[in-house]
PDB file of N, CA and C in Angstrom:
ATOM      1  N   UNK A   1     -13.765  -6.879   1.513  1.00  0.00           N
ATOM      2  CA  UNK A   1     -13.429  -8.192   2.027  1.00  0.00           C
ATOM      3  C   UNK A   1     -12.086  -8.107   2.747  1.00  0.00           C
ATOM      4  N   UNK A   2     -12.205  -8.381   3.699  1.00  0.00           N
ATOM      5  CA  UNK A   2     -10.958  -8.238   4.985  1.00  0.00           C
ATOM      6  C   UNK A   2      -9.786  -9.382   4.657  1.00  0.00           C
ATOM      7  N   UNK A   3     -10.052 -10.318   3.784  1.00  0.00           N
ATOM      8  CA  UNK A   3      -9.437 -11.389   3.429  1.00  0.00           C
ATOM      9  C   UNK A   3      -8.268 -10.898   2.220  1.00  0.00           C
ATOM     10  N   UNK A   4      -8.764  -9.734   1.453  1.00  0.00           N
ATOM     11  CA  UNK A   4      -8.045  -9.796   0.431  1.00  0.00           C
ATOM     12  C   UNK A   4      -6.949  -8.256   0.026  1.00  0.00           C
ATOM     13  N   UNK A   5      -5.712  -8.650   0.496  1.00  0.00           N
ATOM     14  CA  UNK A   5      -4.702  -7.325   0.601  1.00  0.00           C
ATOM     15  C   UNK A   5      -5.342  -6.478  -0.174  1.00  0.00           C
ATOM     16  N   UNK A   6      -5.056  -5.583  -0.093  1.00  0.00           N
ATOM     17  CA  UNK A   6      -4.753  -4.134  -0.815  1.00  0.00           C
ATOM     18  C   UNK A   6      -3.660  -3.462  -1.065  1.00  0.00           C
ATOM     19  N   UNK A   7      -3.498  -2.907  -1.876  1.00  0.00           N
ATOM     20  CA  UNK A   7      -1.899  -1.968  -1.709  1.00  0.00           C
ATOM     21  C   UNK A   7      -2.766  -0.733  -2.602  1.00  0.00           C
ATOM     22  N   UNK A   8      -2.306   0.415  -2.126  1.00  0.00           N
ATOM     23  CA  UNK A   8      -2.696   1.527  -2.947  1.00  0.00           C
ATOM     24  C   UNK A   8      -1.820   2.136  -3.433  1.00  0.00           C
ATOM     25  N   UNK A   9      -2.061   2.395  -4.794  1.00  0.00           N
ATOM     26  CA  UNK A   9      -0.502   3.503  -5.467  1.00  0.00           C
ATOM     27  C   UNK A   9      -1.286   4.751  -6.018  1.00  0.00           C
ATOM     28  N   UNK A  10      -0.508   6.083  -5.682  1.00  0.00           N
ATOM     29  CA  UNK A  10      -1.289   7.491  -5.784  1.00  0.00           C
ATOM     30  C   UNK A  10       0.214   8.355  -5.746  1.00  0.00           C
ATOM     31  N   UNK A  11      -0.708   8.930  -6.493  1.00  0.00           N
ATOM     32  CA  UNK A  11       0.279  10.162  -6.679  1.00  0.00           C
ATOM     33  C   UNK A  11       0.282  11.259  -5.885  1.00  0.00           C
ATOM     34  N   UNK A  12      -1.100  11.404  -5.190  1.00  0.00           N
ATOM     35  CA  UNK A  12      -1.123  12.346  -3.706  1.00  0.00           C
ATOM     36  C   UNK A  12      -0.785  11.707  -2.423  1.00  0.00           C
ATOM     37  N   UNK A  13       0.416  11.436  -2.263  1.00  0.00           N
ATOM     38  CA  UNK A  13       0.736  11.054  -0.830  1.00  0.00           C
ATOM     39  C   UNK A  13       0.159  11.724   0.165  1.00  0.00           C
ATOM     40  N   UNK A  14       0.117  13.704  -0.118  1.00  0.00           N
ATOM     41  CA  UNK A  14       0.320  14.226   0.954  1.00  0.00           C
ATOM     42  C   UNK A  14      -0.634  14.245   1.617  1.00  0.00           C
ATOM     43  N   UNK A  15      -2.030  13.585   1.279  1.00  0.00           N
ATOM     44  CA  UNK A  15      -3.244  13.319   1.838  1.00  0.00           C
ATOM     45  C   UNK A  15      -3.991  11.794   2.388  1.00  0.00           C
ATOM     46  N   UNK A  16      -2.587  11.055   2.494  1.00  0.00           N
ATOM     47  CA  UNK A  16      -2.681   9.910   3.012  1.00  0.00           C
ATOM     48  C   UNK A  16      -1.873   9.323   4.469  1.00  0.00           C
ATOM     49  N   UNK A  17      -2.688   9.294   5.326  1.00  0.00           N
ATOM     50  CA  UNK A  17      -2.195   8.877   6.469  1.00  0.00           C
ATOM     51  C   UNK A  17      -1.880   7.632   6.837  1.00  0.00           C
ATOM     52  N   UNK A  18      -0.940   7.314   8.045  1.00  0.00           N
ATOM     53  CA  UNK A  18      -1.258   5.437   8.265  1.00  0.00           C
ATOM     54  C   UNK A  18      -2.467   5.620   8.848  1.00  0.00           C
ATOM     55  N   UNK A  19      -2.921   6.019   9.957  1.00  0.00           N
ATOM     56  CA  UNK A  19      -4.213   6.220  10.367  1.00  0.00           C
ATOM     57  C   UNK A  19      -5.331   5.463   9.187  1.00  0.00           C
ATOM     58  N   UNK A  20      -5.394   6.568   8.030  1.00  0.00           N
ATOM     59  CA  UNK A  20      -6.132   6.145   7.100  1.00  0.00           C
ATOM     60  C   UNK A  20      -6.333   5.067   6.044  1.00  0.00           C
ATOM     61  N   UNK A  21      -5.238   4.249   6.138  1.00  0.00           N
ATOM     62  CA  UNK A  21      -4.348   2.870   5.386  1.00  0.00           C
ATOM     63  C   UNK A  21      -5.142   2.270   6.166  1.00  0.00           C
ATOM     64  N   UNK A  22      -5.099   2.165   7.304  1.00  0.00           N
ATOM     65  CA  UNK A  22      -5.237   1.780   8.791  1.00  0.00           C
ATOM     66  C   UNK A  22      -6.805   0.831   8.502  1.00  0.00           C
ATOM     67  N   UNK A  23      -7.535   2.028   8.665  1.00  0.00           N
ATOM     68  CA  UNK A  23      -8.874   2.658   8.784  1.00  0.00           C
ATOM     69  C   UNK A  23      -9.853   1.547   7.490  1.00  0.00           C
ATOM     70  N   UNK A  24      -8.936   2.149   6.416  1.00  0.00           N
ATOM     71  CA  UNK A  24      -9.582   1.108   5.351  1.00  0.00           C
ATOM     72  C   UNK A  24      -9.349  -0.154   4.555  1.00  0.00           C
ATOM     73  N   UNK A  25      -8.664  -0.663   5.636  1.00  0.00           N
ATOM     74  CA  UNK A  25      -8.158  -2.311   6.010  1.00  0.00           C
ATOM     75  C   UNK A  25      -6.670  -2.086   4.212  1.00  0.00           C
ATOM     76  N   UNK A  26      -5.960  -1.179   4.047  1.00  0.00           N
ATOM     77  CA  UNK A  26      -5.289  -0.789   3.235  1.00  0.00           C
ATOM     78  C   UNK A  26      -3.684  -1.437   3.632  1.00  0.00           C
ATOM     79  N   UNK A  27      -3.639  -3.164   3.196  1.00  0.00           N
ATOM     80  CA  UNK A  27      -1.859  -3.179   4.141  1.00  0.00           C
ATOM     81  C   UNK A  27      -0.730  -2.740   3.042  1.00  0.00           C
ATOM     82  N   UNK A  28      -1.019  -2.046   1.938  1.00  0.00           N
ATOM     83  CA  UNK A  28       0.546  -1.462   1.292  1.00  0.00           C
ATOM     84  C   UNK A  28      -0.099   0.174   1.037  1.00  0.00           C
ATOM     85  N   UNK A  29       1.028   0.567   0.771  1.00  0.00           N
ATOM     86  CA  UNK A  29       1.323   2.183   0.011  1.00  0.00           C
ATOM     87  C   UNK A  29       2.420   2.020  -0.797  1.00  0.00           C
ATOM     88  N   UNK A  30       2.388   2.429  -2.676  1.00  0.00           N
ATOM     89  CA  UNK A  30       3.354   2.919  -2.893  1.00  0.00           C
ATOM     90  C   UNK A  30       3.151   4.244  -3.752  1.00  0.00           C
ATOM     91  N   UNK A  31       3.982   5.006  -3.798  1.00  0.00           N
ATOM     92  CA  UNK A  31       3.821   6.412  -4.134  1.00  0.00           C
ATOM     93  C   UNK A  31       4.560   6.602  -5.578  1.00  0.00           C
ATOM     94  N   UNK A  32       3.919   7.126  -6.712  1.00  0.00           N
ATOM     95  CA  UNK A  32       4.011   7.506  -7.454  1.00  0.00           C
ATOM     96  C   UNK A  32       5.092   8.551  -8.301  1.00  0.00           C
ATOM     97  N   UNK A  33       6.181   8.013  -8.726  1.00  0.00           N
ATOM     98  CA  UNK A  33       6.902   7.273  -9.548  1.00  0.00           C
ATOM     99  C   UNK A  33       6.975   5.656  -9.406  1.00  0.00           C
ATOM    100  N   UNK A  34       6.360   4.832 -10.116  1.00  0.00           N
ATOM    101  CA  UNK A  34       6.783   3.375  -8.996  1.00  0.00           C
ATOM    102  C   UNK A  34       8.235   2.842  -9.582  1.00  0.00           C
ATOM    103  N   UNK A  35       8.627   2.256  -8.650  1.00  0.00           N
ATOM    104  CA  UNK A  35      10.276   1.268  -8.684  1.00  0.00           C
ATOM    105  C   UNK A  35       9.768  -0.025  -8.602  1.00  0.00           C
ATOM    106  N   UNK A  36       9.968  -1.073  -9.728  1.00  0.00           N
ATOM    107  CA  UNK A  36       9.559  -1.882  -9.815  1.00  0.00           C
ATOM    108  C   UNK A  36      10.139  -2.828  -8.730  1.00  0.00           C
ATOM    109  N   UNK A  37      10.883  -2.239  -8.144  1.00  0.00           N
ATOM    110  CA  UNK A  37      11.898  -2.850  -7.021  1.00  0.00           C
ATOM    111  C   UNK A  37      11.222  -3.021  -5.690  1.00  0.00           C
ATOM    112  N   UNK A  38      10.731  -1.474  -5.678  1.00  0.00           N
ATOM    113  CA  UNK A  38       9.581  -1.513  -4.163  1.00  0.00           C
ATOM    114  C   UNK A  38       8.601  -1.644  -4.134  1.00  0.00           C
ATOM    115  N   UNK A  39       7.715  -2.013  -5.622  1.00  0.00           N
ATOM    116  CA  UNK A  39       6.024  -2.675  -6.093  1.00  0.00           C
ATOM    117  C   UNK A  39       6.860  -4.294  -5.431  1.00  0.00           C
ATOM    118  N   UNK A  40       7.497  -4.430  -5.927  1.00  0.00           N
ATOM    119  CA  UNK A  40       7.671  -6.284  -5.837  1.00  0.00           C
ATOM    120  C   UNK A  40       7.971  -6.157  -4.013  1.00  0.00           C
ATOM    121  N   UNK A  41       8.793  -5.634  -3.401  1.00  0.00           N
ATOM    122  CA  UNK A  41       8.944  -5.618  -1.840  1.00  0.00           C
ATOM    123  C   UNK A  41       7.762  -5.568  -1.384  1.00  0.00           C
ATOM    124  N   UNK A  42       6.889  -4.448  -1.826  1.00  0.00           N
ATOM    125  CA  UNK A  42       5.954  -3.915  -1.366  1.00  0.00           C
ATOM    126  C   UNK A  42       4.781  -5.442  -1.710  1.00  0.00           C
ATOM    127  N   UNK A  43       4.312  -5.753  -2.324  1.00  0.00           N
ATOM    128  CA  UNK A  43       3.638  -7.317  -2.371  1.00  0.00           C
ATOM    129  C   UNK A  43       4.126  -8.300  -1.720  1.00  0.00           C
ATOM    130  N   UNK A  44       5.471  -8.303  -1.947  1.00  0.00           N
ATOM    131  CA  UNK A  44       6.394  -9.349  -0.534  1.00  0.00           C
ATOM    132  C   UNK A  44       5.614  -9.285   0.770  1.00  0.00           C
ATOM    133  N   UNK A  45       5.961  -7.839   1.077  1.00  0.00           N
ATOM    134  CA  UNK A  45       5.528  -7.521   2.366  1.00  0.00           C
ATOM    135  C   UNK A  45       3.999  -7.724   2.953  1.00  0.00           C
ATOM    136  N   UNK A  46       3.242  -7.232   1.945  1.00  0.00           N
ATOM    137  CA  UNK A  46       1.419  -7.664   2.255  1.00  0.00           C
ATOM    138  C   UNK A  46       1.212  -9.119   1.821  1.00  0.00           C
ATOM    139  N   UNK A  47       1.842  -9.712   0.929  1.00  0.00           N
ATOM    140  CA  UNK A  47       1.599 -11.254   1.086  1.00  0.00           C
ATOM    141  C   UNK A  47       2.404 -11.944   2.353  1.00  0.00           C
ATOM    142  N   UNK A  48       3.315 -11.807   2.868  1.00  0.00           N
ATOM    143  CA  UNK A  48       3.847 -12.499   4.045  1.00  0.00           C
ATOM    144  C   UNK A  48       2.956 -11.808   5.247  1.00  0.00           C
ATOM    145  N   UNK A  49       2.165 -10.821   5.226  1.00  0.00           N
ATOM    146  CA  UNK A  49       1.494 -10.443   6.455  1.00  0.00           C
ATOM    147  C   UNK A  49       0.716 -11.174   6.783  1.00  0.00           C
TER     148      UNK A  49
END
């Protein structure tokens, strides 16, 4: 559903592209250790999109 954000958190970055964020309607990334600092930015950011 194109309506409803996504954010993905993974511990393999090194196999994630924007391309591929892109691709599968994906509007966050956060990478694995999380900072509860940049989970909360990071939802900021895909809810104001």
């Amino acid at each position: 559903k194109p309506d409803i954000p996504i954010i993905l958190c993974t511990g393999f970055s090194e196999l994630i592209t924007a391309q591929k964020l892109e691709d599968y309607g994906i509007r966050g990334f956060i990478k694995k250790p999380i900072l509860i600092k940049e989970l909360a930015g990071t939802i900021r950011k895909v809810l104001d999109s």
